[in-house]
N, C-alpha and C. Protein backbone atom coordinates (compact mmCIF):
# COMPACT_ATOMS: atom_id res chain seq x y z
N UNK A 1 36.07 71.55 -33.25
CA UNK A 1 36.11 72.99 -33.31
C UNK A 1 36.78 73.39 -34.63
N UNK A 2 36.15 74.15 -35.53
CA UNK A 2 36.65 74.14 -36.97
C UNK A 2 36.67 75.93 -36.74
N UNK A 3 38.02 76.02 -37.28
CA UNK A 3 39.14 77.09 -37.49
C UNK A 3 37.95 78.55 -38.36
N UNK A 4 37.64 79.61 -37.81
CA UNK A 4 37.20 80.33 -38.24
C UNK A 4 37.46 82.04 -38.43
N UNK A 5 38.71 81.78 -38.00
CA UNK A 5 39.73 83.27 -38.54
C UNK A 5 40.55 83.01 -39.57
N UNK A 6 40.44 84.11 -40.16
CA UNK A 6 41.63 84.12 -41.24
C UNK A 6 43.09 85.01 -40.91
N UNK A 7 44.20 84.74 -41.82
CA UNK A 7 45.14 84.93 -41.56
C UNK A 7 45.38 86.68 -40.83
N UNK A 8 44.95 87.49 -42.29
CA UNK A 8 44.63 89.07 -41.69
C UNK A 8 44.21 88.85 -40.09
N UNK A 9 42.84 88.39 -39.89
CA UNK A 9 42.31 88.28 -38.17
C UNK A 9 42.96 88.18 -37.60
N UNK A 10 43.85 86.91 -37.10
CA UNK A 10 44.46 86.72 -36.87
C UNK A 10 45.78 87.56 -36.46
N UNK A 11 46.48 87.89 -37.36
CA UNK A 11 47.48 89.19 -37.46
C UNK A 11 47.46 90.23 -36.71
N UNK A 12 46.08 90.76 -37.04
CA UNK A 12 45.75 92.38 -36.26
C UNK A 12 45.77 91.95 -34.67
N UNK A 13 45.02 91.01 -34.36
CA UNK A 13 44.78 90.78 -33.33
C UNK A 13 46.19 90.03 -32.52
N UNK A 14 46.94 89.33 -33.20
CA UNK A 14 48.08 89.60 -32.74
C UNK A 14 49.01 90.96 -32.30
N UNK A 15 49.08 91.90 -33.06
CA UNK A 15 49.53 93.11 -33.63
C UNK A 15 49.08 93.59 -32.06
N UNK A 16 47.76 93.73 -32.06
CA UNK A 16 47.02 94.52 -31.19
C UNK A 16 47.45 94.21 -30.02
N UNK A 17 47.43 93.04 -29.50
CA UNK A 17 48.20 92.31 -28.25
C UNK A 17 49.74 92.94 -28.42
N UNK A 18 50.16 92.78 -28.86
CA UNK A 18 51.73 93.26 -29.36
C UNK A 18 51.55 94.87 -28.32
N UNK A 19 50.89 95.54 -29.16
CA UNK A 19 50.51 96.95 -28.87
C UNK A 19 50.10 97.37 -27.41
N UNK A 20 49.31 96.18 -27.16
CA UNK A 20 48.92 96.72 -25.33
C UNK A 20 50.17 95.81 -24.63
N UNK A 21 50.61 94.83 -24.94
CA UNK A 21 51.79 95.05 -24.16
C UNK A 21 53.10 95.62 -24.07
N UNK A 22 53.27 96.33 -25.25
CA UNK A 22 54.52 97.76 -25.29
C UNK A 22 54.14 99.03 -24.33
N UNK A 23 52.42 99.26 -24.55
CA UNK A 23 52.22 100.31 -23.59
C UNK A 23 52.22 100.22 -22.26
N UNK A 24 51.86 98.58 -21.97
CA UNK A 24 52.04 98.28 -20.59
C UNK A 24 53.45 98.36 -20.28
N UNK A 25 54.06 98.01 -20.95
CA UNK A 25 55.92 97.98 -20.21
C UNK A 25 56.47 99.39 -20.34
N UNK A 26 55.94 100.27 -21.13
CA UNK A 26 56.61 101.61 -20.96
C UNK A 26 55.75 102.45 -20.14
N UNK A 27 54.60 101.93 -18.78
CA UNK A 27 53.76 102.52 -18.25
C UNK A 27 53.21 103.59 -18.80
N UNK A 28 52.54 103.37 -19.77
CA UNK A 28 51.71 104.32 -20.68
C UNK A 28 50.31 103.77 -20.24
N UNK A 29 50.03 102.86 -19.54
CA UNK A 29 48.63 102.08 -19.87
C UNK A 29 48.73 101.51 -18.06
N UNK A 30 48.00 101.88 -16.95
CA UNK A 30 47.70 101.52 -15.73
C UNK A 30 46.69 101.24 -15.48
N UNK A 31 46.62 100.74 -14.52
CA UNK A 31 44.99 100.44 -13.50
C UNK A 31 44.41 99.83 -13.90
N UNK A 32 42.75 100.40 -13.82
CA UNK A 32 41.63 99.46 -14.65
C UNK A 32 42.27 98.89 -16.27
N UNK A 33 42.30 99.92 -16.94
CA UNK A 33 41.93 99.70 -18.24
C UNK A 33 43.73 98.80 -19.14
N UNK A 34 44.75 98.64 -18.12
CA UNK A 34 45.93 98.11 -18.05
C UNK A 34 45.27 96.41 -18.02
N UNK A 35 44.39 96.26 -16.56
CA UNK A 35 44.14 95.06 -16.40
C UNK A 35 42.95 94.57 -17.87
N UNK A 36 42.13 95.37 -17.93
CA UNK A 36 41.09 94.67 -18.91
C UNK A 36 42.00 95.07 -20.51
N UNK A 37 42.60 95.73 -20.72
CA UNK A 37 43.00 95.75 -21.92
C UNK A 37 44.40 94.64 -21.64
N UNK A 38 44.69 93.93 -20.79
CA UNK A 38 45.64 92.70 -20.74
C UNK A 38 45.05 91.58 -20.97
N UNK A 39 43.42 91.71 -20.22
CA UNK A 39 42.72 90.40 -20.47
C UNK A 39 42.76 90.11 -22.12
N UNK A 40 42.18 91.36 -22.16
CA UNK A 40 41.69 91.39 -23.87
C UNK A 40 43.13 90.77 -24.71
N UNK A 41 44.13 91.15 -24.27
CA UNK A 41 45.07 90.84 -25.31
C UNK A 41 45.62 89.53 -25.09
N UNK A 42 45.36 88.63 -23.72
CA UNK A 42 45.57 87.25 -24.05
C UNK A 42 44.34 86.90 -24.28
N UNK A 43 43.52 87.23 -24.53
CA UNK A 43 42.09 86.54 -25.27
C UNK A 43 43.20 86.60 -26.47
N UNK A 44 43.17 87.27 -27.07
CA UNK A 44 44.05 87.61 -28.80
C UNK A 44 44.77 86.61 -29.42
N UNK A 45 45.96 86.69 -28.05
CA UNK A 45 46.82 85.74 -28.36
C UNK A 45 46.43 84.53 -28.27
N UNK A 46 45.81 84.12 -27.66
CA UNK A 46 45.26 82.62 -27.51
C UNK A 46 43.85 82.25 -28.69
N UNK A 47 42.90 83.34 -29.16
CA UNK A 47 42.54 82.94 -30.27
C UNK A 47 43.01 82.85 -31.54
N UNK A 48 44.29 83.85 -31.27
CA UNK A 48 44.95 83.80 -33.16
C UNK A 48 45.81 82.36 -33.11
N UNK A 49 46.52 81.93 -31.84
CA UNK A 49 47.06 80.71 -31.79
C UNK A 49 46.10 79.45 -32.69
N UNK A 50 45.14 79.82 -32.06
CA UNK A 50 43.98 78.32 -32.17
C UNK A 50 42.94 78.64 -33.25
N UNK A 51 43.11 80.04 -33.88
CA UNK A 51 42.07 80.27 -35.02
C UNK A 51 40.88 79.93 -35.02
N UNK A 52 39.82 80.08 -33.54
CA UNK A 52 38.81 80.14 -33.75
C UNK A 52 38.05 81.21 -32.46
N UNK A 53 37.71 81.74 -32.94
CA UNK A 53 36.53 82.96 -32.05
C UNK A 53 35.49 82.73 -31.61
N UNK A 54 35.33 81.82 -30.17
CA UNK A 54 33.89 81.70 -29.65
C UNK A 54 33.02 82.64 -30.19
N UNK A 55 32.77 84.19 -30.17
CA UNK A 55 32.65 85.03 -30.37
C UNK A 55 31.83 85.23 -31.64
N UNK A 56 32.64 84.51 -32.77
CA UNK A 56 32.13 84.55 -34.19
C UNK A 56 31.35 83.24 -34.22
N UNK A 57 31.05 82.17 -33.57
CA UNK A 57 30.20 80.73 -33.44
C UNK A 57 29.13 81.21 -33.82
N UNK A 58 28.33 81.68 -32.60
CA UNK A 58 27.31 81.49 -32.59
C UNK A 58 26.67 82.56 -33.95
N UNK A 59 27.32 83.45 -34.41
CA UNK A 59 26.39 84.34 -35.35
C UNK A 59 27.06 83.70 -37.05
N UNK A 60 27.95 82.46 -36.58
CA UNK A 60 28.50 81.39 -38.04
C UNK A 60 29.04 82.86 -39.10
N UNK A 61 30.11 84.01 -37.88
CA UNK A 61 30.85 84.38 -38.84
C UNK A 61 32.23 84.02 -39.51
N UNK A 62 33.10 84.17 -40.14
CA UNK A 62 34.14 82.99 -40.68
C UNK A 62 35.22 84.78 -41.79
N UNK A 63 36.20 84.55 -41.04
CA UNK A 63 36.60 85.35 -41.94
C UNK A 63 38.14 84.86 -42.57
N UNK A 64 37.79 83.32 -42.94
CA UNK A 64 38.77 82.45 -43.71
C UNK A 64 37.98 83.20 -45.14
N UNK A 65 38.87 83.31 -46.02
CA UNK A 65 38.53 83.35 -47.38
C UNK A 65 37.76 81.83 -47.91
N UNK A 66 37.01 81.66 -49.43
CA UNK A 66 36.89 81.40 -49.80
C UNK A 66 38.25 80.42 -50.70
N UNK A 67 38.20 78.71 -50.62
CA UNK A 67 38.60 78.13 -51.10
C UNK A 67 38.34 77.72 -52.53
């Protein structure tokens, strides 16, 4: 499995996780969209960990810079 986020990606999508779980702890964010915007944000965390996006595979997008 070869690494296909870059650092920025990575970041935001950390960031973003960051973000839905502040709104979740100050009950700003309930119910449905609490649970699927939680899924979404350990998807986040667990792809910026491992730097690669099932997601971006199959269409061979890559948003590592150029070496």
């Amino acid at each position: 499995m070869q690494k296909n986020m870059g650092i920025i990606d990575r970041t935001i999508r950390v960031l973003l996780a960051i973000v839905v779980g502040i709104l979740y702890m100050t009950d700003n964010l309930s119910g449905t969209a609490a649970i699927i915007l939680g899924i979404l944000a350990v998807v986040f965390i667990l792809t910026s960990a491992i730097g690669f996006c099932p997601l971006y595979f199959p269409f061979k997008i890559s948003t590592i810079g150029k070496k």
